[in-house]
C-alpha atoms as a PDB file:
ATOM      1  CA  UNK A   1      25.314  -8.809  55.044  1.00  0.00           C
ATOM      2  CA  UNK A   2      22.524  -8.759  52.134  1.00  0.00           C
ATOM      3  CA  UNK A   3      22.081 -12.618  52.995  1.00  0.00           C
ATOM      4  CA  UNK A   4      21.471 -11.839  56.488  1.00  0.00           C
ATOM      5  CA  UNK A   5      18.796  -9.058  55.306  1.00  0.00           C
ATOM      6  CA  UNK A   6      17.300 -11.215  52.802  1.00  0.00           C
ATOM      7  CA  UNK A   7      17.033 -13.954  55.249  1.00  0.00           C
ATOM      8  CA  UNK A   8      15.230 -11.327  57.919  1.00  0.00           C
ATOM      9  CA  UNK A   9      12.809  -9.991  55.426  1.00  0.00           C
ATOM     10  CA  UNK A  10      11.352 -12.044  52.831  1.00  0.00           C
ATOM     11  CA  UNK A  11       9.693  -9.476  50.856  1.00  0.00           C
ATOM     12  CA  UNK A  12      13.380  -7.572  50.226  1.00  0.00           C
ATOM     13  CA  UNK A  13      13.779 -11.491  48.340  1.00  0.00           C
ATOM     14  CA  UNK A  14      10.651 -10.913  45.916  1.00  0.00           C
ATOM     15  CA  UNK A  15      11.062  -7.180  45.264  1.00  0.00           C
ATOM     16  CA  UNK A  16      14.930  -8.409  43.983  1.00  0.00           C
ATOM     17  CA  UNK A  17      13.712 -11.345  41.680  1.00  0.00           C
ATOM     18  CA  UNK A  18      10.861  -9.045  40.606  1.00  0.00           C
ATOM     19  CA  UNK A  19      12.990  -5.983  39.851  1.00  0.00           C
ATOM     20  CA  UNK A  20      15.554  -8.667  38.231  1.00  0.00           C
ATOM     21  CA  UNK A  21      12.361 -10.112  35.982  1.00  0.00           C
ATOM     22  CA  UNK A  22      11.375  -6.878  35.064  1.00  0.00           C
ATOM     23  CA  UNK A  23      15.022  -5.623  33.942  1.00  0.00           C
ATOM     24  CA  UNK A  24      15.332  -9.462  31.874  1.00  0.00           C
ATOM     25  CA  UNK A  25      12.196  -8.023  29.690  1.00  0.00           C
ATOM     26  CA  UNK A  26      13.185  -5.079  27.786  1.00  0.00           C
ATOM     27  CA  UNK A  27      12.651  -7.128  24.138  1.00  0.00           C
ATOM     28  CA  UNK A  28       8.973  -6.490  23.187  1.00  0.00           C
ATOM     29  CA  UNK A  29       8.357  -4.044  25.990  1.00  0.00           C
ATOM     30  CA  UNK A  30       9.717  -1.173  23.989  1.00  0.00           C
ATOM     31  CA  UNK A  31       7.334   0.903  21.568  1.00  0.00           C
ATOM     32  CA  UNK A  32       7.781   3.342  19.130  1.00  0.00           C
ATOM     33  CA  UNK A  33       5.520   6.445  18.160  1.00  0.00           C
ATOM     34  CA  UNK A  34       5.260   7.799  14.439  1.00  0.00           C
ATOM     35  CA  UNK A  35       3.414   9.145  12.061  1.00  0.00           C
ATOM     36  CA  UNK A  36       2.457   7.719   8.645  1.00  0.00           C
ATOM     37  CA  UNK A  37       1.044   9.643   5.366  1.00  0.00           C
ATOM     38  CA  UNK A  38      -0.845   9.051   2.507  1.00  0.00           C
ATOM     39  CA  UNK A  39      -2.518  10.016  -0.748  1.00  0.00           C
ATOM     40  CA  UNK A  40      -5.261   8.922  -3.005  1.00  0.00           C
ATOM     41  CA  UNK A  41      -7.487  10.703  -5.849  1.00  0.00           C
ATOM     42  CA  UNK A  42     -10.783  10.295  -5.798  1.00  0.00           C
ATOM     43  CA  UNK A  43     -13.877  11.633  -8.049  1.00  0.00           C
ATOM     44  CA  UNK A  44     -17.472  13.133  -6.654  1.00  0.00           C
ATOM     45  CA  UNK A  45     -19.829  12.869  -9.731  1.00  0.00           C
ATOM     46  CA  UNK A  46     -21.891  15.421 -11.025  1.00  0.00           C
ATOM     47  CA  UNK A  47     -24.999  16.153  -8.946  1.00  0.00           C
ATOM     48  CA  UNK A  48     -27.492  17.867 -10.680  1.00  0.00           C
ATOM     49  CA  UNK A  49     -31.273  17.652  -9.492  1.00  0.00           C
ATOM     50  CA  UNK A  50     -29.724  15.568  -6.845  1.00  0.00           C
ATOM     51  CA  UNK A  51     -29.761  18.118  -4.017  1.00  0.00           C
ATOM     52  CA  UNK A  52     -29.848  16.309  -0.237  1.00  0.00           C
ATOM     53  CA  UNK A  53     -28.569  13.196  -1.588  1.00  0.00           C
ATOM     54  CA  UNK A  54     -26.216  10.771  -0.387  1.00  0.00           C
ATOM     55  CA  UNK A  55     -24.000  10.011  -2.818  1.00  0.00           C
ATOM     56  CA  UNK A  56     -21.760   7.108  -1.642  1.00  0.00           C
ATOM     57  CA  UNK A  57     -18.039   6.985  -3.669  1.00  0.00           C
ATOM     58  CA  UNK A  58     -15.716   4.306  -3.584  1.00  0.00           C
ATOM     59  CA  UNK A  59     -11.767   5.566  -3.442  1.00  0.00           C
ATOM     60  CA  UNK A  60      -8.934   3.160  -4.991  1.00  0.00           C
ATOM     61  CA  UNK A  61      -7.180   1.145  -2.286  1.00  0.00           C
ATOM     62  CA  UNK A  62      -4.496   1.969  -0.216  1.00  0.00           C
ATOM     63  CA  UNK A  63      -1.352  -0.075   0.394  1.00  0.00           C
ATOM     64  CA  UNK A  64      -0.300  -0.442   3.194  1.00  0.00           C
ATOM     65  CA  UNK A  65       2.989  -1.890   2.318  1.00  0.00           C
ATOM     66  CA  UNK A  66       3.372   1.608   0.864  1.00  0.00           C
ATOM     67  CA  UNK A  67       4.167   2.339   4.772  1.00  0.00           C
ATOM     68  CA  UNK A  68       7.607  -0.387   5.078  1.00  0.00           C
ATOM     69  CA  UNK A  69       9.679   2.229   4.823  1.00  0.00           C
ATOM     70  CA  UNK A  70       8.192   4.307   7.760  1.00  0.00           C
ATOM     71  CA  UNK A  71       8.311   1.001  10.122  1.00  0.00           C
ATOM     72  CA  UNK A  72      11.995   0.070   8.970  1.00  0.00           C
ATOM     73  CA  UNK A  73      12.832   3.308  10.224  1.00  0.00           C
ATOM     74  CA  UNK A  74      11.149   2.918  13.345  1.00  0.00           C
ATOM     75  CA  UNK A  75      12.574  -0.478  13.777  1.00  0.00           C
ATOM     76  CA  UNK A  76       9.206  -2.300  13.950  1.00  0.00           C
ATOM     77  CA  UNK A  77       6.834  -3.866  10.941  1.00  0.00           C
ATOM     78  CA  UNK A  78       3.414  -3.833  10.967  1.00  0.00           C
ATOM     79  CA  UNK A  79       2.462  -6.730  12.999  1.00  0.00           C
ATOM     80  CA  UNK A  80       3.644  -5.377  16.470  1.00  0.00           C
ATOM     81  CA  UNK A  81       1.089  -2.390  16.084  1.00  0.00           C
ATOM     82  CA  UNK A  82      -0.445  -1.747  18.883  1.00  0.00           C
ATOM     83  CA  UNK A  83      -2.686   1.518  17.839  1.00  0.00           C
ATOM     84  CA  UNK A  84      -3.303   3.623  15.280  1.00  0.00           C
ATOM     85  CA  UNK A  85      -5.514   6.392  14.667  1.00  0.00           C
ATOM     86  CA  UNK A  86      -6.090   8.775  11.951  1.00  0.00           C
ATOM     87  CA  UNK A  87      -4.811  12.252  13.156  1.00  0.00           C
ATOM     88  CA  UNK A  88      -5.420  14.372   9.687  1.00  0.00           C
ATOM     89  CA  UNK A  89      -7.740  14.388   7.088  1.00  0.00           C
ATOM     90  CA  UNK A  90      -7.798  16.912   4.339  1.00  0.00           C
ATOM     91  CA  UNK A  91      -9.353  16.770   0.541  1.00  0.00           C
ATOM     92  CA  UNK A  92      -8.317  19.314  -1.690  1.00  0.00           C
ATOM     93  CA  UNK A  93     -10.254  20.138  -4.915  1.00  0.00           C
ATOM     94  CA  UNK A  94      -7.968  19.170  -8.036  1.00  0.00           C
ATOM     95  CA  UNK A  95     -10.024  19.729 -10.691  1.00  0.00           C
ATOM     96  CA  UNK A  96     -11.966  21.511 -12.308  1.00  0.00           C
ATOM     97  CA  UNK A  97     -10.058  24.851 -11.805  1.00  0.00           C
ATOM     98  CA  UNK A  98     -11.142  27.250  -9.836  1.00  0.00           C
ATOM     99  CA  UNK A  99     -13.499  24.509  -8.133  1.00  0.00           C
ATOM    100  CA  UNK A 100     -14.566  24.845  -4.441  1.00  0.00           C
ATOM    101  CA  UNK A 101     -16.001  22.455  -1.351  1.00  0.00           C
ATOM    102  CA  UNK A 102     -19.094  24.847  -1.440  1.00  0.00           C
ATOM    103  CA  UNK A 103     -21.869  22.437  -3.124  1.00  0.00           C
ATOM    104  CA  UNK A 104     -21.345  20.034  -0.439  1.00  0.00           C
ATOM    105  CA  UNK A 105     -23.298  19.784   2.593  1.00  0.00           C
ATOM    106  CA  UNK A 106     -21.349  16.587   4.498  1.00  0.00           C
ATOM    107  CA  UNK A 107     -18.636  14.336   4.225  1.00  0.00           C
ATOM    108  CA  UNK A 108     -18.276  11.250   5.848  1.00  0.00           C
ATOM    109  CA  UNK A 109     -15.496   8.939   5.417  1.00  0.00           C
ATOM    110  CA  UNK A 110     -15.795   4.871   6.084  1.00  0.00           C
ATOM    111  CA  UNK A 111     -12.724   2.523   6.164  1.00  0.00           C
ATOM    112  CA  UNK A 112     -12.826  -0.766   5.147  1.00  0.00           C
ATOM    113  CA  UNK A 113     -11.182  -3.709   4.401  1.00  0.00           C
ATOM    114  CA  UNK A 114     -12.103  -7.703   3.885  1.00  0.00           C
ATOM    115  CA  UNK A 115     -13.443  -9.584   6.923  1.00  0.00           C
ATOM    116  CA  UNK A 116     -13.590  -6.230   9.108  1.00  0.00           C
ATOM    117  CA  UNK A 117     -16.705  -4.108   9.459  1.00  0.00           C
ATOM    118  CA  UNK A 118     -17.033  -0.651   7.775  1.00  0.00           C
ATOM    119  CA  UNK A 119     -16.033   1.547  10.269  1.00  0.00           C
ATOM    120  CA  UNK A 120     -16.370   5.719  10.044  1.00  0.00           C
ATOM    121  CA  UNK A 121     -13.015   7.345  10.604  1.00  0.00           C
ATOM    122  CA  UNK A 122     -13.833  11.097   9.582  1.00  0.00           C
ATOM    123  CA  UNK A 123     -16.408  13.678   9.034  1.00  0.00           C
ATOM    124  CA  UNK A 124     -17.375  17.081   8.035  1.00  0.00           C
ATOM    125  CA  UNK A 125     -21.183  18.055   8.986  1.00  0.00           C
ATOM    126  CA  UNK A 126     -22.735  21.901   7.808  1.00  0.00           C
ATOM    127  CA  UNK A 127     -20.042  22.624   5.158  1.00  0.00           C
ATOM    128  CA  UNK A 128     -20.536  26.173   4.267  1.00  0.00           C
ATOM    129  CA  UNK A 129     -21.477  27.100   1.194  1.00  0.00           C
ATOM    130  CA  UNK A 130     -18.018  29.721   0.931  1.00  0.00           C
ATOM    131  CA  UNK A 131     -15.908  26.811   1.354  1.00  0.00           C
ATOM    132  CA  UNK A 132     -12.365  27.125  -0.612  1.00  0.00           C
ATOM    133  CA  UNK A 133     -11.325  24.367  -2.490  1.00  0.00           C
ATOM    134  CA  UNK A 134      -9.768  22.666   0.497  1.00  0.00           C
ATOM    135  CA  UNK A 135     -11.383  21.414   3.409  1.00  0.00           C
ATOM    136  CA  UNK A 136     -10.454  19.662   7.052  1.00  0.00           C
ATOM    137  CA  UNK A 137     -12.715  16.782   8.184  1.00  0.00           C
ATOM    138  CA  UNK A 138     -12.685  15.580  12.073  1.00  0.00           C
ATOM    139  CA  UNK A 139     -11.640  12.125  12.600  1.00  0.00           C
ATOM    140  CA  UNK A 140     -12.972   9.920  14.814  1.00  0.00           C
ATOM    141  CA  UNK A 141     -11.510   8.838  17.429  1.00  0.00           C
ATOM    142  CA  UNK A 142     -11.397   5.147  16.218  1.00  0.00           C
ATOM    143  CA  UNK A 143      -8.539   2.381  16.811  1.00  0.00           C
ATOM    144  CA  UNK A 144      -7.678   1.168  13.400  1.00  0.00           C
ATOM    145  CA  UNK A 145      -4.357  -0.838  13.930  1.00  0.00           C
ATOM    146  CA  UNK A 146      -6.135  -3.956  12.353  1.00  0.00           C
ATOM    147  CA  UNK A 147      -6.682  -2.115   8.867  1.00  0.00           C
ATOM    148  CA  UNK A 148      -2.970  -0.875   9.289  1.00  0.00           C
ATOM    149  CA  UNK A 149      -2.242  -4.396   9.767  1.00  0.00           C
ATOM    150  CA  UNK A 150      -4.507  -5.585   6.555  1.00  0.00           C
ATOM    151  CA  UNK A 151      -2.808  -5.542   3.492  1.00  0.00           C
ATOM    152  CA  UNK A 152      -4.520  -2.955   1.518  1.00  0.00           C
ATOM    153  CA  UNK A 153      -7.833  -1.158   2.619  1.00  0.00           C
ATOM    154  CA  UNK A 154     -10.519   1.603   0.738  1.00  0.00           C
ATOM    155  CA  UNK A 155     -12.239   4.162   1.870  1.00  0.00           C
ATOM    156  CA  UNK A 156     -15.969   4.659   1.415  1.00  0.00           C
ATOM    157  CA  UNK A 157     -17.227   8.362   0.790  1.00  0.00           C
ATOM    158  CA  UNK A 158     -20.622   9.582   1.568  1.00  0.00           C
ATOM    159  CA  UNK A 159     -21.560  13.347   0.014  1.00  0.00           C
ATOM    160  CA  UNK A 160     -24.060  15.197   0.489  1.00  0.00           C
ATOM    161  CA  UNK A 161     -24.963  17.920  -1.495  1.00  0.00           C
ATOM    162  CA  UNK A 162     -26.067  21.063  -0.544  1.00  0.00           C
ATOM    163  CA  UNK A 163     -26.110  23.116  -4.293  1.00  0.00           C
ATOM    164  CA  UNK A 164     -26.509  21.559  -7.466  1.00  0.00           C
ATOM    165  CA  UNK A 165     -22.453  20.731  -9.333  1.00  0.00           C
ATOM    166  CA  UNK A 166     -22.658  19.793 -12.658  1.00  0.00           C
ATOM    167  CA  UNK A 167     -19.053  18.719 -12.793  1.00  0.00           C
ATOM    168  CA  UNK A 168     -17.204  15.867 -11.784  1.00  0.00           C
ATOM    169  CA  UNK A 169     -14.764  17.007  -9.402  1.00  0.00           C
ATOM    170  CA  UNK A 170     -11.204  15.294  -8.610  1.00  0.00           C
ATOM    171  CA  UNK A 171     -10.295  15.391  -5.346  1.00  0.00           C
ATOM    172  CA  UNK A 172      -6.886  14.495  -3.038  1.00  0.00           C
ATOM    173  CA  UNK A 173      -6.839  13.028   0.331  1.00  0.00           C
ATOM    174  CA  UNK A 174      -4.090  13.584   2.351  1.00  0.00           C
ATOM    175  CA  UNK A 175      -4.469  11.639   5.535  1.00  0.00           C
ATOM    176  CA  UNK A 176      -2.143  10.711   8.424  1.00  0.00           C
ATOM    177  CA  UNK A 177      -2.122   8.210  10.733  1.00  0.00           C
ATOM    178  CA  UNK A 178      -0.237   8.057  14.811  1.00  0.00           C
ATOM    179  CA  UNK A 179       1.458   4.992  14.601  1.00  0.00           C
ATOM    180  CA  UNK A 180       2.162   3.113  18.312  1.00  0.00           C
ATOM    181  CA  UNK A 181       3.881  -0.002  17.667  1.00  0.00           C
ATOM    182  CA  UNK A 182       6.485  -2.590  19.613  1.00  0.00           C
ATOM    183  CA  UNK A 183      10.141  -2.130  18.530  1.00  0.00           C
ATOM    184  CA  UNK A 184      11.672  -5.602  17.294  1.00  0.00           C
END
């Protein structure tokens, strides 16, 4: 009987070997969503007299083989990403104590990485001056699965001042990143 209908109506034919194709192709097709963190110390030098001034920092690099473990788990590595975007950015003052985000004006945050451009991947614009000694910067909303794929990357840190410090101050970022990749 299905020969007979298949026979009658040729598209019944394609939608089978089509549906049958699709079905063949799970391998690859599959993706997997999670999140990835990380942590790096930075300073912010002293800035006295230098009120309004960019003051671009460099931060140690990140590994991004630090991250195996979270793409073991998720049965995937990082070449089959397929997007990733930072989700959270926070700095938190470590030093000196008692320190606060209130001498700075802006923050903006640059990734980069060798043979890929400089790209900004969070901010923080109009900082008041009653900031606490941890503050949340917007990210952009930036694709950066080819830095994820890189094998280490830095971030570039552009203050602005908006009272005078005459401290260094150490700061954390915590950052995480939304992970889509292919499942092997």
């Amino acid at each position: 009987m299905l020969n007979a209908v298949m026979k009658k109506n040729p598209v019944f034919l394609v939608i089978i070997c089509l549906l049958i194709a699709l079905l063949g192709c799970k391998k690859g097709a599959l993706t997997t969503s999670f999140d990835v963190s990380d942590t790096e110390n930075f300073t912010i030098p002293p800035s006295t007299g230098t009120i309004g001034l960019l003051q671009p920092i460099l931060t140690p690099s990140f590994s991004t083989d630090s991250w195996q473990g979270s793409y073991s788990n998720n049965n995937t590595d990082k070449n089959h990403i397929q997007s990733c975007k930072l989700t959270n950015l926070t700095l938190t003052v470590t030093g000196p104590q008692g320190q606060t985000f209130g001498f700075v004006q802006s923050i903006h945050i640059y990734i980069q990485s060798p043979n890929l451009p400089n790209v900004e991947v969070a901010y923080i614009d109009n900082n008041p001056t009653s900031a606490g000694p941890t503050i949340t910067l917007t990210p952009d909303n930036v694709d950066l699965s080819a830095y994820a794929k890189a094998d280490s990357f830095t971030l570039s840190v552009q203050t602005t001042t908006q009272q005078n410090n005459t401290n260094s101050v150490d700061v954390q970022s915590n950052m995480t990143l939304h992970i889509v990749a292919n499942v092997l």
